[in-house]
PDB file of N, CA and C in Angstrom:
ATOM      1  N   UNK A   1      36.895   7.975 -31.376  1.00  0.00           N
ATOM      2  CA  UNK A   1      36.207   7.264 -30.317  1.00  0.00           C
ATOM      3  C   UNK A   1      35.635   8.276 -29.333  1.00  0.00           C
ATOM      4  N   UNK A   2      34.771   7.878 -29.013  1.00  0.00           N
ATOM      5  CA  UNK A   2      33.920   8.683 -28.049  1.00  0.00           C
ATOM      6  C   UNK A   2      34.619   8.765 -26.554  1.00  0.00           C
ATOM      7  N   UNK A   3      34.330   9.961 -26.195  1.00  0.00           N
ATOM      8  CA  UNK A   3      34.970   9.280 -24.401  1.00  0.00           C
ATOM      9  C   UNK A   3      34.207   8.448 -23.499  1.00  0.00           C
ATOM     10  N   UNK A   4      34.836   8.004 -22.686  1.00  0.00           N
ATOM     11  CA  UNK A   4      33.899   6.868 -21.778  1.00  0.00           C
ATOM     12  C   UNK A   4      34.181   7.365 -20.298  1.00  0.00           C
ATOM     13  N   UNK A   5      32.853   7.315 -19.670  1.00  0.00           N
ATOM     14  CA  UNK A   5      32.505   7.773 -18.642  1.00  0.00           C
ATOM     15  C   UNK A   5      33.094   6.592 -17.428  1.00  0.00           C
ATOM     16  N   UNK A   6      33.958   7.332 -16.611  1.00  0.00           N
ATOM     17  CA  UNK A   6      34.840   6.445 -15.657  1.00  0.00           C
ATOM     18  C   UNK A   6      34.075   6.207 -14.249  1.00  0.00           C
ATOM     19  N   UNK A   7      33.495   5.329 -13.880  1.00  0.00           N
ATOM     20  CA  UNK A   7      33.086   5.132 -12.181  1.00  0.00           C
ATOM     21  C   UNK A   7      33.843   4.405 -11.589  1.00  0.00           C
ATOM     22  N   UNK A   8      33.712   4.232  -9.959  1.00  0.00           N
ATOM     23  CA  UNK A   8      34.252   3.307  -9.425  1.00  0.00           C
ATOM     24  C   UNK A   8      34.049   1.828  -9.601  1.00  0.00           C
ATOM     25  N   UNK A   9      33.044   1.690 -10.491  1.00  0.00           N
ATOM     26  CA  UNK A   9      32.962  -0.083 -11.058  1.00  0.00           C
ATOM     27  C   UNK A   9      33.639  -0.019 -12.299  1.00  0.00           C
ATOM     28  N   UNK A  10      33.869   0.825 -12.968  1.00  0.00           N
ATOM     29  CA  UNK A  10      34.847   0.529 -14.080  1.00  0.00           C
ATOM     30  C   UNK A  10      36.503   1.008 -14.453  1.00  0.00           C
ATOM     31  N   UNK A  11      36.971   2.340 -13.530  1.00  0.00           N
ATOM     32  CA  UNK A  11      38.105   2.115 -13.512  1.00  0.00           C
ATOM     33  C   UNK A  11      39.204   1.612 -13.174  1.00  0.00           C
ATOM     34  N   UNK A  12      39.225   0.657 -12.548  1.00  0.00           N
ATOM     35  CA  UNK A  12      40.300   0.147 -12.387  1.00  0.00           C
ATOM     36  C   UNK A  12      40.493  -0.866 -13.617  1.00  0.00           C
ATOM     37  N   UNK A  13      39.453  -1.379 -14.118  1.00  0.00           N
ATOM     38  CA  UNK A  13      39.656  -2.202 -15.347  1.00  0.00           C
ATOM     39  C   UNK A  13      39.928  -1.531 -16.512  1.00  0.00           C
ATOM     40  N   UNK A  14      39.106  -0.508 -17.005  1.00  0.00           N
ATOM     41  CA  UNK A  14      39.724   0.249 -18.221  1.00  0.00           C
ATOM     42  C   UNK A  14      41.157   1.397 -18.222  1.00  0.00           C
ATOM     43  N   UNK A  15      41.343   1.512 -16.711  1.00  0.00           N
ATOM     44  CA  UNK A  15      42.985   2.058 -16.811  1.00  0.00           C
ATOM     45  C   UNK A  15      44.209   1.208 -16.442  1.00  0.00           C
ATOM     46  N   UNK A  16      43.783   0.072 -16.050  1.00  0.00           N
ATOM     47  CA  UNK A  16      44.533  -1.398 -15.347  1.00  0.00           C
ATOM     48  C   UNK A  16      45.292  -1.992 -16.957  1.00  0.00           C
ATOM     49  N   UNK A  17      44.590  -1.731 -17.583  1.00  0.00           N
ATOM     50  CA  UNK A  17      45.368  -2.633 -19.268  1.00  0.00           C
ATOM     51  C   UNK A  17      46.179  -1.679 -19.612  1.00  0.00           C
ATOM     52  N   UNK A  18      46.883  -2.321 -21.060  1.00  0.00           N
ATOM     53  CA  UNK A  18      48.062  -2.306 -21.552  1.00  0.00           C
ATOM     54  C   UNK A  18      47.282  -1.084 -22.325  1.00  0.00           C
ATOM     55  N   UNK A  19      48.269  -0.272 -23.308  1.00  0.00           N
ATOM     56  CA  UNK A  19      47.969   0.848 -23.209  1.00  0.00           C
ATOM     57  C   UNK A  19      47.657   2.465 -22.719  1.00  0.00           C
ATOM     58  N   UNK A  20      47.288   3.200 -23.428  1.00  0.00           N
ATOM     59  CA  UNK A  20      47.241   4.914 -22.630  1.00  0.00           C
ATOM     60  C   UNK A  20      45.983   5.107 -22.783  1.00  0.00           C
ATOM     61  N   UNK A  21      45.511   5.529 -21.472  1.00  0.00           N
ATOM     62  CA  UNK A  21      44.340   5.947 -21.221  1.00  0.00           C
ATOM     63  C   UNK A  21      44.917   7.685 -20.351  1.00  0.00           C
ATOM     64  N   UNK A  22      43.611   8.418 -20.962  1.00  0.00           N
ATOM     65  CA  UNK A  22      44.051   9.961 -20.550  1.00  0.00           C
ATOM     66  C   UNK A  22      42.617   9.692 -19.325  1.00  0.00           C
ATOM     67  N   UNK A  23      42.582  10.969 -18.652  1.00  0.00           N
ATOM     68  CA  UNK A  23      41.575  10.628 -17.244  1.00  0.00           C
ATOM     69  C   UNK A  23      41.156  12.226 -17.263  1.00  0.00           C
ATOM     70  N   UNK A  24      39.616  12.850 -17.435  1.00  0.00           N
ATOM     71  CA  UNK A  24      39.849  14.050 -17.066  1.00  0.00           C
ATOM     72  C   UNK A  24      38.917  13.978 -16.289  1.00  0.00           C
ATOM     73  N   UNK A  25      39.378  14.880 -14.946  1.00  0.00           N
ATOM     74  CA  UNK A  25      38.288  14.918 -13.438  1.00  0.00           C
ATOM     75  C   UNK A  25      37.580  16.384 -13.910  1.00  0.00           C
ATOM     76  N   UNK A  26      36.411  16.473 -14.057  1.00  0.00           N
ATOM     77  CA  UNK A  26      35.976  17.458 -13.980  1.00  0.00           C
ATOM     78  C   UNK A  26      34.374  17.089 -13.612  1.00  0.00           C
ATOM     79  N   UNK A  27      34.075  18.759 -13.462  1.00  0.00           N
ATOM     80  CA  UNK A  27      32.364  18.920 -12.634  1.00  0.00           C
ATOM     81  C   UNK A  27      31.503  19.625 -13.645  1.00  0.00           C
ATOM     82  N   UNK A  28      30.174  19.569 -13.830  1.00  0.00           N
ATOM     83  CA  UNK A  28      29.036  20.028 -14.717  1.00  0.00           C
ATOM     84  C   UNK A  28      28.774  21.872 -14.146  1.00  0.00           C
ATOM     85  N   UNK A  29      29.370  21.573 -12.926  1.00  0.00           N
ATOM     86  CA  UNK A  29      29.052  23.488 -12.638  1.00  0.00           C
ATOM     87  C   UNK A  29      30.950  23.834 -13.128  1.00  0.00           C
ATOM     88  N   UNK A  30      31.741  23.393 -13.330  1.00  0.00           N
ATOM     89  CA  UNK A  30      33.091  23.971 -13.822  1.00  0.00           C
ATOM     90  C   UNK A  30      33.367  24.795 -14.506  1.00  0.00           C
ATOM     91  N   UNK A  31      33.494  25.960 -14.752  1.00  0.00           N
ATOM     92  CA  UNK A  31      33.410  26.815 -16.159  1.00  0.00           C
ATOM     93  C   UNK A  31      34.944  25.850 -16.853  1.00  0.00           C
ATOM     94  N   UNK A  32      36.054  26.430 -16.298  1.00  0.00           N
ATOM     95  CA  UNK A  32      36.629  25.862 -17.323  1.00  0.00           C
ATOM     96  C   UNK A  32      37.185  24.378 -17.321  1.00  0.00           C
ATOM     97  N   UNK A  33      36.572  23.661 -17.116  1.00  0.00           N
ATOM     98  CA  UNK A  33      35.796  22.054 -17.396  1.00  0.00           C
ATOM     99  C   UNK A  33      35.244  21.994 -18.892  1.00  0.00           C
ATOM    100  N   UNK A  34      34.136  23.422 -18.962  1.00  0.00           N
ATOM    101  CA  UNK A  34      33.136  22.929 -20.009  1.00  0.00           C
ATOM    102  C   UNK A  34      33.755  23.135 -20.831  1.00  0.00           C
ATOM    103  N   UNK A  35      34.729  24.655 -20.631  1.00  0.00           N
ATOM    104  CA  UNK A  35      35.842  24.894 -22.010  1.00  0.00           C
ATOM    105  C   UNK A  35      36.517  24.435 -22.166  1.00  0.00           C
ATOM    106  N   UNK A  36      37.193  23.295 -21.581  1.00  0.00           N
ATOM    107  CA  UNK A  36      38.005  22.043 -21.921  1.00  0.00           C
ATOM    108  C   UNK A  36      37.101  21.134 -22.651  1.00  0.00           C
ATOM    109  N   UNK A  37      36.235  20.752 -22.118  1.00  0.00           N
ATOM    110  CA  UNK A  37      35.555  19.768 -23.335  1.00  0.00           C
ATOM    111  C   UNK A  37      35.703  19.641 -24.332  1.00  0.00           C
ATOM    112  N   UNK A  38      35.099  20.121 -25.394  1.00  0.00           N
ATOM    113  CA  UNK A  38      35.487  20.470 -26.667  1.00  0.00           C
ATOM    114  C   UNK A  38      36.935  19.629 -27.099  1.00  0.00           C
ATOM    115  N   UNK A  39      38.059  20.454 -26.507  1.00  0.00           N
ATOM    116  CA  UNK A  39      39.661  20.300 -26.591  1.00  0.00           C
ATOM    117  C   UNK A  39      39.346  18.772 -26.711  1.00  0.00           C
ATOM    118  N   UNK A  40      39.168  18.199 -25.856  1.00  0.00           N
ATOM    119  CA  UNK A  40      39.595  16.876 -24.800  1.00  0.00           C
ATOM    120  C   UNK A  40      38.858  15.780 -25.820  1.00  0.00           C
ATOM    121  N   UNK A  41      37.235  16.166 -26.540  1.00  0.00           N
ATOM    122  CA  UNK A  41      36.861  15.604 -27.539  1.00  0.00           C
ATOM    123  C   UNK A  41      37.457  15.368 -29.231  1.00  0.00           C
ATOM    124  N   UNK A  42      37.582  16.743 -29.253  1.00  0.00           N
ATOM    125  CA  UNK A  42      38.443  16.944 -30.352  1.00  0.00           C
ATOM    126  C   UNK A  42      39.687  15.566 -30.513  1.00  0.00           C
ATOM    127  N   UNK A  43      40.563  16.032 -29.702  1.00  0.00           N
ATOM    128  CA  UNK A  43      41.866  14.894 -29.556  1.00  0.00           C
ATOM    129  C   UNK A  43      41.426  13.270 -29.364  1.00  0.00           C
ATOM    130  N   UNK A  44      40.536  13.584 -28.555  1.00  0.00           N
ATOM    131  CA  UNK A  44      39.876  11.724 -28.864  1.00  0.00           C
ATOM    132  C   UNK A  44      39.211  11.639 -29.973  1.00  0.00           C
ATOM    133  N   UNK A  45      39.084  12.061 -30.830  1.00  0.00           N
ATOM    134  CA  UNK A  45      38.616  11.983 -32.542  1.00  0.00           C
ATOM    135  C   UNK A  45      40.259  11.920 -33.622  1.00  0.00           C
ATOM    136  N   UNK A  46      40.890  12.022 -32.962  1.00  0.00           N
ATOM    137  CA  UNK A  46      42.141  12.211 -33.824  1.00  0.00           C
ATOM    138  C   UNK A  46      42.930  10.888 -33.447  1.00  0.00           C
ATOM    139  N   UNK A  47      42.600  10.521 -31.590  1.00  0.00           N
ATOM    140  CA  UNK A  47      43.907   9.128 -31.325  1.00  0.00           C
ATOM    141  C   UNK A  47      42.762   7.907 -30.865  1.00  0.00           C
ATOM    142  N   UNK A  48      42.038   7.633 -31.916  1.00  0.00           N
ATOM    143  CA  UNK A  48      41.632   6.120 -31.782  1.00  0.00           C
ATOM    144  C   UNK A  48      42.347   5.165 -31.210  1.00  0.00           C
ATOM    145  N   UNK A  49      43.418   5.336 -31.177  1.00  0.00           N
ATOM    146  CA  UNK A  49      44.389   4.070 -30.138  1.00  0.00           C
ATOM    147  C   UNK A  49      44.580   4.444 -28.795  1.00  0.00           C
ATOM    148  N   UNK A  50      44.105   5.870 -28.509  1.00  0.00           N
ATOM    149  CA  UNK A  50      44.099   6.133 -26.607  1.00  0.00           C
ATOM    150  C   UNK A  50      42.427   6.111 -26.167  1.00  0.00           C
ATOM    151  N   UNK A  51      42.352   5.286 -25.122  1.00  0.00           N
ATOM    152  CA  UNK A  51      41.313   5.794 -24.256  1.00  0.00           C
ATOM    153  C   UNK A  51      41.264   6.784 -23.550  1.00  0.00           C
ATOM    154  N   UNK A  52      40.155   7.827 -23.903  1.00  0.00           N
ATOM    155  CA  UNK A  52      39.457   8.871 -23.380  1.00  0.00           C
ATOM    156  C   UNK A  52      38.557   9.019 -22.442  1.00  0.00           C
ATOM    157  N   UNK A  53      39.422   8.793 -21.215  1.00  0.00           N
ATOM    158  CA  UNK A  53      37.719   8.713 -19.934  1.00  0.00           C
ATOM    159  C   UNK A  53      37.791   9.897 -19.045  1.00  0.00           C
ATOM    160  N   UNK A  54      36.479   9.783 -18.662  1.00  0.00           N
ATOM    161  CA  UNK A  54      35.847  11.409 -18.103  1.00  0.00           C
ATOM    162  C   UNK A  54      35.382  10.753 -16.871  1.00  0.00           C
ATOM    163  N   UNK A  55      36.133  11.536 -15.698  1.00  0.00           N
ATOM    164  CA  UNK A  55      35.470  11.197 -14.156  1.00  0.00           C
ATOM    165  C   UNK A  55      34.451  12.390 -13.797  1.00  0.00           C
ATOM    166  N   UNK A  56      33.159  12.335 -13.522  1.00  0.00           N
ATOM    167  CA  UNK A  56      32.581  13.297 -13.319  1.00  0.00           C
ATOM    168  C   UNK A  56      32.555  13.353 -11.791  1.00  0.00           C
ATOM    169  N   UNK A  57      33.324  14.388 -11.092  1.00  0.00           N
ATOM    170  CA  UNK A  57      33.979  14.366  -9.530  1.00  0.00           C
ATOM    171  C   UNK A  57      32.578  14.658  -8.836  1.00  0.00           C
ATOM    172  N   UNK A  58      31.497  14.825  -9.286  1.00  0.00           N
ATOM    173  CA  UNK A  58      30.529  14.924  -8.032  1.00  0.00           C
ATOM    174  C   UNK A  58      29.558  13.488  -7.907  1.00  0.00           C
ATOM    175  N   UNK A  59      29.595  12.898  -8.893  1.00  0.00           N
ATOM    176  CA  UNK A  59      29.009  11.323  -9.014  1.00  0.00           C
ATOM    177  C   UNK A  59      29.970  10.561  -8.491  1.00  0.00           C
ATOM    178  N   UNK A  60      31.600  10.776  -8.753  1.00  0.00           N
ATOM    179  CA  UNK A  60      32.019   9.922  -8.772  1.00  0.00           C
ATOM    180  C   UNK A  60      33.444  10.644  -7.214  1.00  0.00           C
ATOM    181  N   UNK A  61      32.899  10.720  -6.344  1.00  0.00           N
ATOM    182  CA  UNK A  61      33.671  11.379  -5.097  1.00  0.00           C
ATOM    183  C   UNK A  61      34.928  10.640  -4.828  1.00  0.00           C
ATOM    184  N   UNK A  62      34.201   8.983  -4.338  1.00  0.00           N
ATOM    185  CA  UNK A  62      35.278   8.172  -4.388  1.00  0.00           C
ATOM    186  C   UNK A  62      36.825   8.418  -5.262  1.00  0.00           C
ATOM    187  N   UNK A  63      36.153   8.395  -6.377  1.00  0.00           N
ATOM    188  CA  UNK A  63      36.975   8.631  -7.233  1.00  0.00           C
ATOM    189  C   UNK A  63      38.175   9.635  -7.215  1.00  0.00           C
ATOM    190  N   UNK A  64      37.493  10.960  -6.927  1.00  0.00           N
ATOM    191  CA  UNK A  64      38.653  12.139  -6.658  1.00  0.00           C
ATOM    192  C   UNK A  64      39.468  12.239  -5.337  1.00  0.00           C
ATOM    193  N   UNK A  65      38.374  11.432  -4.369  1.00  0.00           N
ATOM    194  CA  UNK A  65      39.257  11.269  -3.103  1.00  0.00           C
ATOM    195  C   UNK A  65      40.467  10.072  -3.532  1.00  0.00           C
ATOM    196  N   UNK A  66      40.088   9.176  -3.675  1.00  0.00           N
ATOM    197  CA  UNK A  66      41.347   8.334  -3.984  1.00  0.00           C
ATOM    198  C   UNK A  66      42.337   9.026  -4.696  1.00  0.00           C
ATOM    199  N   UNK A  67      42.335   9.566  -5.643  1.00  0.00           N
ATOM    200  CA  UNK A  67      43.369  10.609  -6.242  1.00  0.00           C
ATOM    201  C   UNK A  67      43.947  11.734  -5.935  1.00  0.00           C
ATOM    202  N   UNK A  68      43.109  12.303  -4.542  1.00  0.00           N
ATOM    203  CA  UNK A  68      43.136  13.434  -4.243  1.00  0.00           C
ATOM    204  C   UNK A  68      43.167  14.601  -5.156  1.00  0.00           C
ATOM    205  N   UNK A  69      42.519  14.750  -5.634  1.00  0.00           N
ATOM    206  CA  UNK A  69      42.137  15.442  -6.745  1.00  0.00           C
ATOM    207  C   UNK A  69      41.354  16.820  -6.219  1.00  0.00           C
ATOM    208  N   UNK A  70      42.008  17.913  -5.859  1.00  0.00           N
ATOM    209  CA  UNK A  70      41.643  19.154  -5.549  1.00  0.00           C
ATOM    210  C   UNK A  70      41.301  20.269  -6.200  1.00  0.00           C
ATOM    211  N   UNK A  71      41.663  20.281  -7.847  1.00  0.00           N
ATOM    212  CA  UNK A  71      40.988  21.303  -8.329  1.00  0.00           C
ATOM    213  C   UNK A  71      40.774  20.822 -10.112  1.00  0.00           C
ATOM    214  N   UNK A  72      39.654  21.007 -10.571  1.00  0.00           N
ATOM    215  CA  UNK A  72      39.454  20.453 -11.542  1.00  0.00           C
ATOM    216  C   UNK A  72      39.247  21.528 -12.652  1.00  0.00           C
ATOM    217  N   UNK A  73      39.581  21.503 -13.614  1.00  0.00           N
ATOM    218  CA  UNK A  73      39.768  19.932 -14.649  1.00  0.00           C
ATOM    219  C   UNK A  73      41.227  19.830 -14.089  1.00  0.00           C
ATOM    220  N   UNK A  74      41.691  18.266 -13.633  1.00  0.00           N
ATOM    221  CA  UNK A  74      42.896  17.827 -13.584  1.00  0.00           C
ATOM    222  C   UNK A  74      43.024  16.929 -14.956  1.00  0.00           C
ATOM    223  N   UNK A  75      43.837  16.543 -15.544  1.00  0.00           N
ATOM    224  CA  UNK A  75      44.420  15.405 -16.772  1.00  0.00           C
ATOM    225  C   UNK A  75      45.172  14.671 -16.007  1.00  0.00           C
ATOM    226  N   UNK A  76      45.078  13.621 -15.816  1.00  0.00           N
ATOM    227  CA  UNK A  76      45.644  12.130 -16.070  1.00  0.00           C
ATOM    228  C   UNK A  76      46.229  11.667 -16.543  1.00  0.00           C
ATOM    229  N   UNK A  77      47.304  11.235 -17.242  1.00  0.00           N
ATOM    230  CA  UNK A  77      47.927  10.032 -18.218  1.00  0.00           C
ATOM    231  C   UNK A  77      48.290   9.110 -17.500  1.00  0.00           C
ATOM    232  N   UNK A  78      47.739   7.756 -17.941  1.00  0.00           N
ATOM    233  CA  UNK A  78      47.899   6.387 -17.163  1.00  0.00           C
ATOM    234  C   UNK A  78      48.343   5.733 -18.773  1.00  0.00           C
ATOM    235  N   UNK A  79      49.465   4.501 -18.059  1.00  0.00           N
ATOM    236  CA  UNK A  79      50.276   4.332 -19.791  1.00  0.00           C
ATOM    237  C   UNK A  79      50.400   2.622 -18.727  1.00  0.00           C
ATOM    238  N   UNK A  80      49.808   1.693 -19.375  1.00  0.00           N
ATOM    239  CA  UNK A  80      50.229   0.493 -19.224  1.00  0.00           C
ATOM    240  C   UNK A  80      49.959   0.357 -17.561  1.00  0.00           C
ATOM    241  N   UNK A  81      48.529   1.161 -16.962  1.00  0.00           N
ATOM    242  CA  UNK A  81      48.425   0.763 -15.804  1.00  0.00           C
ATOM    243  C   UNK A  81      49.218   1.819 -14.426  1.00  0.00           C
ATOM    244  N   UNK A  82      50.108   2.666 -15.332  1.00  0.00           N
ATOM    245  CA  UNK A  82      50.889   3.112 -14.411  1.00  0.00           C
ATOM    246  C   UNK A  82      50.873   4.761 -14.536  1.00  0.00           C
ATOM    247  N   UNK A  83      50.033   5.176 -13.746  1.00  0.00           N
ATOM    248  CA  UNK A  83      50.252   6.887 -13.589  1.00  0.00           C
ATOM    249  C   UNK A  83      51.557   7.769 -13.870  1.00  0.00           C
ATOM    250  N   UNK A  84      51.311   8.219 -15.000  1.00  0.00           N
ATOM    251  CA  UNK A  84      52.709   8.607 -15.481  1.00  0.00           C
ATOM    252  C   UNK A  84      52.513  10.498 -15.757  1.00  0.00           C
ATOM    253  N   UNK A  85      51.237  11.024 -15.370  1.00  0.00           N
ATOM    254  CA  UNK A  85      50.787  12.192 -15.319  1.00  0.00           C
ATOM    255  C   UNK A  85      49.594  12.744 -14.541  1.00  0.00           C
ATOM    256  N   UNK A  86      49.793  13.668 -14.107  1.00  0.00           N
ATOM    257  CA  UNK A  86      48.574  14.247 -13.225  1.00  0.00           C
ATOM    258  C   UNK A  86      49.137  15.876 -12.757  1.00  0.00           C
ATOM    259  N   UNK A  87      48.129  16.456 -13.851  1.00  0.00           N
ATOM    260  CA  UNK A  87      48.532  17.175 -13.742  1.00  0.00           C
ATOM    261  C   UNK A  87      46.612  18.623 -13.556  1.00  0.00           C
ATOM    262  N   UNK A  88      46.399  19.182 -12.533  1.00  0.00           N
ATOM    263  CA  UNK A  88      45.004  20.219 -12.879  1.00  0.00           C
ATOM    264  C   UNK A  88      45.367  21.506 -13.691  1.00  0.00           C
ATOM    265  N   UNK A  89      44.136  21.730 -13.986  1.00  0.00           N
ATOM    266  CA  UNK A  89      44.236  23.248 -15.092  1.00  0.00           C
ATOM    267  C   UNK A  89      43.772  22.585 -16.385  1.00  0.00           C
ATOM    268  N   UNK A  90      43.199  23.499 -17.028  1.00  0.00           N
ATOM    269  CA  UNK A  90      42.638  22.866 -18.521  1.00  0.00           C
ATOM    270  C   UNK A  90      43.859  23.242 -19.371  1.00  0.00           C
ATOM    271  N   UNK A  91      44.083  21.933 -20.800  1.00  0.00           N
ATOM    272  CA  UNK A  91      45.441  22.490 -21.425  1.00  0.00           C
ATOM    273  C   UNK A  91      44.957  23.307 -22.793  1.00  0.00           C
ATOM    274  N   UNK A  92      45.381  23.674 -23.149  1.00  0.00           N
ATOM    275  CA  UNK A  92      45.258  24.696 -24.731  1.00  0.00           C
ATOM    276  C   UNK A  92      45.962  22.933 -25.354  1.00  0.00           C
ATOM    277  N   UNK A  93      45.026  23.372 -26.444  1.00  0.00           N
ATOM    278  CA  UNK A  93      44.134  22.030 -27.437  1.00  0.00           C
ATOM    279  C   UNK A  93      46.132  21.567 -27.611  1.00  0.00           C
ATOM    280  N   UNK A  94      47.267  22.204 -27.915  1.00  0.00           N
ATOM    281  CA  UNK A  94      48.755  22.194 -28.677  1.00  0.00           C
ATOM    282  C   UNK A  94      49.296  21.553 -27.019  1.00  0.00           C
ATOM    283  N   UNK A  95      49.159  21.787 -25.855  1.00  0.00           N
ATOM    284  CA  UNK A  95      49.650  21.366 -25.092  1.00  0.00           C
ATOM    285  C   UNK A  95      49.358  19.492 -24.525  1.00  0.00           C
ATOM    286  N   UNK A  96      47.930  19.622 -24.537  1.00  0.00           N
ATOM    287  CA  UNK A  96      47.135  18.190 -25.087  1.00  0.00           C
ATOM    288  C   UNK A  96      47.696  17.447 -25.955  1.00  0.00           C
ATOM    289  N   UNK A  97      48.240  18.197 -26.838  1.00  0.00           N
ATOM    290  CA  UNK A  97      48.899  16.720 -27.743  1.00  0.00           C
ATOM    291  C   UNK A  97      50.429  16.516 -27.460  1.00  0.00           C
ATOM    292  N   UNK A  98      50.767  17.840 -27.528  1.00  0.00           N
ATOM    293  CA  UNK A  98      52.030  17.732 -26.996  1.00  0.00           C
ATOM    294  C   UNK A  98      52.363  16.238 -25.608  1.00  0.00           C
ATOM    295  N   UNK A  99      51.518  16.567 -24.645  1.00  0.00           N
ATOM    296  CA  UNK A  99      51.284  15.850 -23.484  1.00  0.00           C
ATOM    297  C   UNK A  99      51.202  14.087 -23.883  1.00  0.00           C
ATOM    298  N   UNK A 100      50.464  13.958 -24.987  1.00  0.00           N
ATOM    299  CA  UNK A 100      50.208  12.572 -26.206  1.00  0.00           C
ATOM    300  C   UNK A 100      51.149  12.515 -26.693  1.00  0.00           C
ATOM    301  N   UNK A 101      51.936  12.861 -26.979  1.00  0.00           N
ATOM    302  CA  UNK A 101      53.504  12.655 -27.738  1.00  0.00           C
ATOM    303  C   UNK A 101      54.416  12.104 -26.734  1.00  0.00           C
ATOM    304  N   UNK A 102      54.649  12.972 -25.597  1.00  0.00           N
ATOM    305  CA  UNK A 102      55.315  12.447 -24.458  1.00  0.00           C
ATOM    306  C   UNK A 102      54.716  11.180 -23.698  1.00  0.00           C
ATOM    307  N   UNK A 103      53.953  11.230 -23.502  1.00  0.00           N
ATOM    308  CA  UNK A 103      53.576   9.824 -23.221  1.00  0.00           C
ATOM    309  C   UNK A 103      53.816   8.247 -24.052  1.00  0.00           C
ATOM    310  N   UNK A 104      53.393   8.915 -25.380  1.00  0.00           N
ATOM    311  CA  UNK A 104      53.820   7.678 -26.233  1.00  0.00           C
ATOM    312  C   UNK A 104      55.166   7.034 -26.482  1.00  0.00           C
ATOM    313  N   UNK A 105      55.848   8.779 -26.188  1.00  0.00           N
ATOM    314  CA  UNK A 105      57.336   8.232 -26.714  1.00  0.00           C
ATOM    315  C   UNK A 105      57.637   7.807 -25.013  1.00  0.00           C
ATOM    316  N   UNK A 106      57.238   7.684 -24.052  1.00  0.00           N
ATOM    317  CA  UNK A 106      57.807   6.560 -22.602  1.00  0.00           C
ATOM    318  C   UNK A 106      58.308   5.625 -23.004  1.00  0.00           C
ATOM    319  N   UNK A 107      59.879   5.257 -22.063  1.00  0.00           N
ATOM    320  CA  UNK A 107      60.279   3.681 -22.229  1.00  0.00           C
ATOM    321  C   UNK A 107      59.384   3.618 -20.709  1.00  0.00           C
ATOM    322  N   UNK A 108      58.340   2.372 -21.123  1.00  0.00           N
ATOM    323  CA  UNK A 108      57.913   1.835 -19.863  1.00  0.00           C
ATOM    324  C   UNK A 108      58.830   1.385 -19.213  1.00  0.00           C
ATOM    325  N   UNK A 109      59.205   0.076 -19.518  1.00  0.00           N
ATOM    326  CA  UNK A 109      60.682  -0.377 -18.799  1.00  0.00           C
ATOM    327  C   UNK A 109      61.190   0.263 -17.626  1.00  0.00           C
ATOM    328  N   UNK A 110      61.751   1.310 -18.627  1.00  0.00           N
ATOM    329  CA  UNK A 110      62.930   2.875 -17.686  1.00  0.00           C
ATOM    330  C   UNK A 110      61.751   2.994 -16.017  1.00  0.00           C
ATOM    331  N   UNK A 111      60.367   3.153 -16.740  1.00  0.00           N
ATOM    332  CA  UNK A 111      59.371   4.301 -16.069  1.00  0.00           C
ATOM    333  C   UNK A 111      58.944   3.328 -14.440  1.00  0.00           C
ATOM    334  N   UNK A 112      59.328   1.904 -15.489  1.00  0.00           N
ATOM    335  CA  UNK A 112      58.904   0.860 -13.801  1.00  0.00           C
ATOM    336  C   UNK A 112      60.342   0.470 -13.459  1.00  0.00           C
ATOM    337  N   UNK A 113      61.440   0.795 -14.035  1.00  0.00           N
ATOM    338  CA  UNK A 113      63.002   0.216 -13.281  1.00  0.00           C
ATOM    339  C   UNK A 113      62.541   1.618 -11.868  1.00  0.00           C
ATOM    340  N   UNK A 114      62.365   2.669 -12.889  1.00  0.00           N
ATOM    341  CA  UNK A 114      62.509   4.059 -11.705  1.00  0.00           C
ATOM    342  C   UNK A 114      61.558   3.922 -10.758  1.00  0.00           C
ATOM    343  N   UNK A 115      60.113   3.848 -10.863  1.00  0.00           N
ATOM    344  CA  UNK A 115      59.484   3.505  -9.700  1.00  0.00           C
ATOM    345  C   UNK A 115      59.715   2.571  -8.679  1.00  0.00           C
ATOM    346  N   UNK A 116      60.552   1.029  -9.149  1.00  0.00           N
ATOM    347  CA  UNK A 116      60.718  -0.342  -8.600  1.00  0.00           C
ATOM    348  C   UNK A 116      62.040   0.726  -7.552  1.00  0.00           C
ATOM    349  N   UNK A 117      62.675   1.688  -8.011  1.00  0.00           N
ATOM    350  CA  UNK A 117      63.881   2.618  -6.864  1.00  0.00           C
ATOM    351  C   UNK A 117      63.242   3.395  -6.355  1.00  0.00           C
ATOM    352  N   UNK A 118      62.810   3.865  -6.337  1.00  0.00           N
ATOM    353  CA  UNK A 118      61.521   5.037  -6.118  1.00  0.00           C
ATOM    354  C   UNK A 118      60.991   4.031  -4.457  1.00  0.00           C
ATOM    355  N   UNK A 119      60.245   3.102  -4.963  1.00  0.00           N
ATOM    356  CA  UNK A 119      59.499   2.437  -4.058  1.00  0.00           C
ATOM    357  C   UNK A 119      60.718   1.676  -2.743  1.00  0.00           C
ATOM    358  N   UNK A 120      61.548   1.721  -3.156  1.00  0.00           N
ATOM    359  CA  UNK A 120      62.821   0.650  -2.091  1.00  0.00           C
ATOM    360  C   UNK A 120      63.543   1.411  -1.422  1.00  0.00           C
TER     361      UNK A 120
END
């Protein structure tokens, strides 16, 4: 699957559902943004069952301010709506999946009992 380009009219709906969606903030002047690309495509050709969306932080400002998002490329993992990663720096292509493994294997459950303590 191709990646899909994230704005403020569409993310909250395509990271709001069930499922893992990955998020990468990056900029068109970024050097290593562009050398992440590649990586970030690659792996969305391999997990047809994750959404792959790309915030481009100078179109989409809102966007990085709400996240506070200070140095890019940051990665994302949102799993069932719920930010379960955020992390900047571009990853080497083995750490990327690695990162997809851990996510998949989440007990959601566990991940919202701990936030529901977290939050009280």
């Amino acid at each position: 699957m191709a990646t899909v380009e994230l704005t403020t009219a569409n993310f909250d709906e395509v990271t709001g559902s069930e499922g893992i969606v990955l998020v990468d903030f990056w900029a068109e002047w970024c050097g290593p943004c562009k050398r992440f690309a590649p990586v970030y495509e690659r792996s969305s050709e391999k997990h047809q069952d994750i959404v792959f969306g790309k915030v481009d932080t100078e179109a989409q400002q809102e966007l990085g301010a709400k996240f506070d998002i200070r140095s890019i490329p940051t990665i994302m993992a949102i799993r069932d709506g719920v930010i379960v990663f955020a992390q900047p720096g571009a990853l080497p292509e083995s750490a990327l999946e690695n990162l997809i493994e851990q996510v998949e294997a989440l007990d959601m459950d566990d991940v919202r009992k701990k936030l529901a303590e977290h939050n009280h």
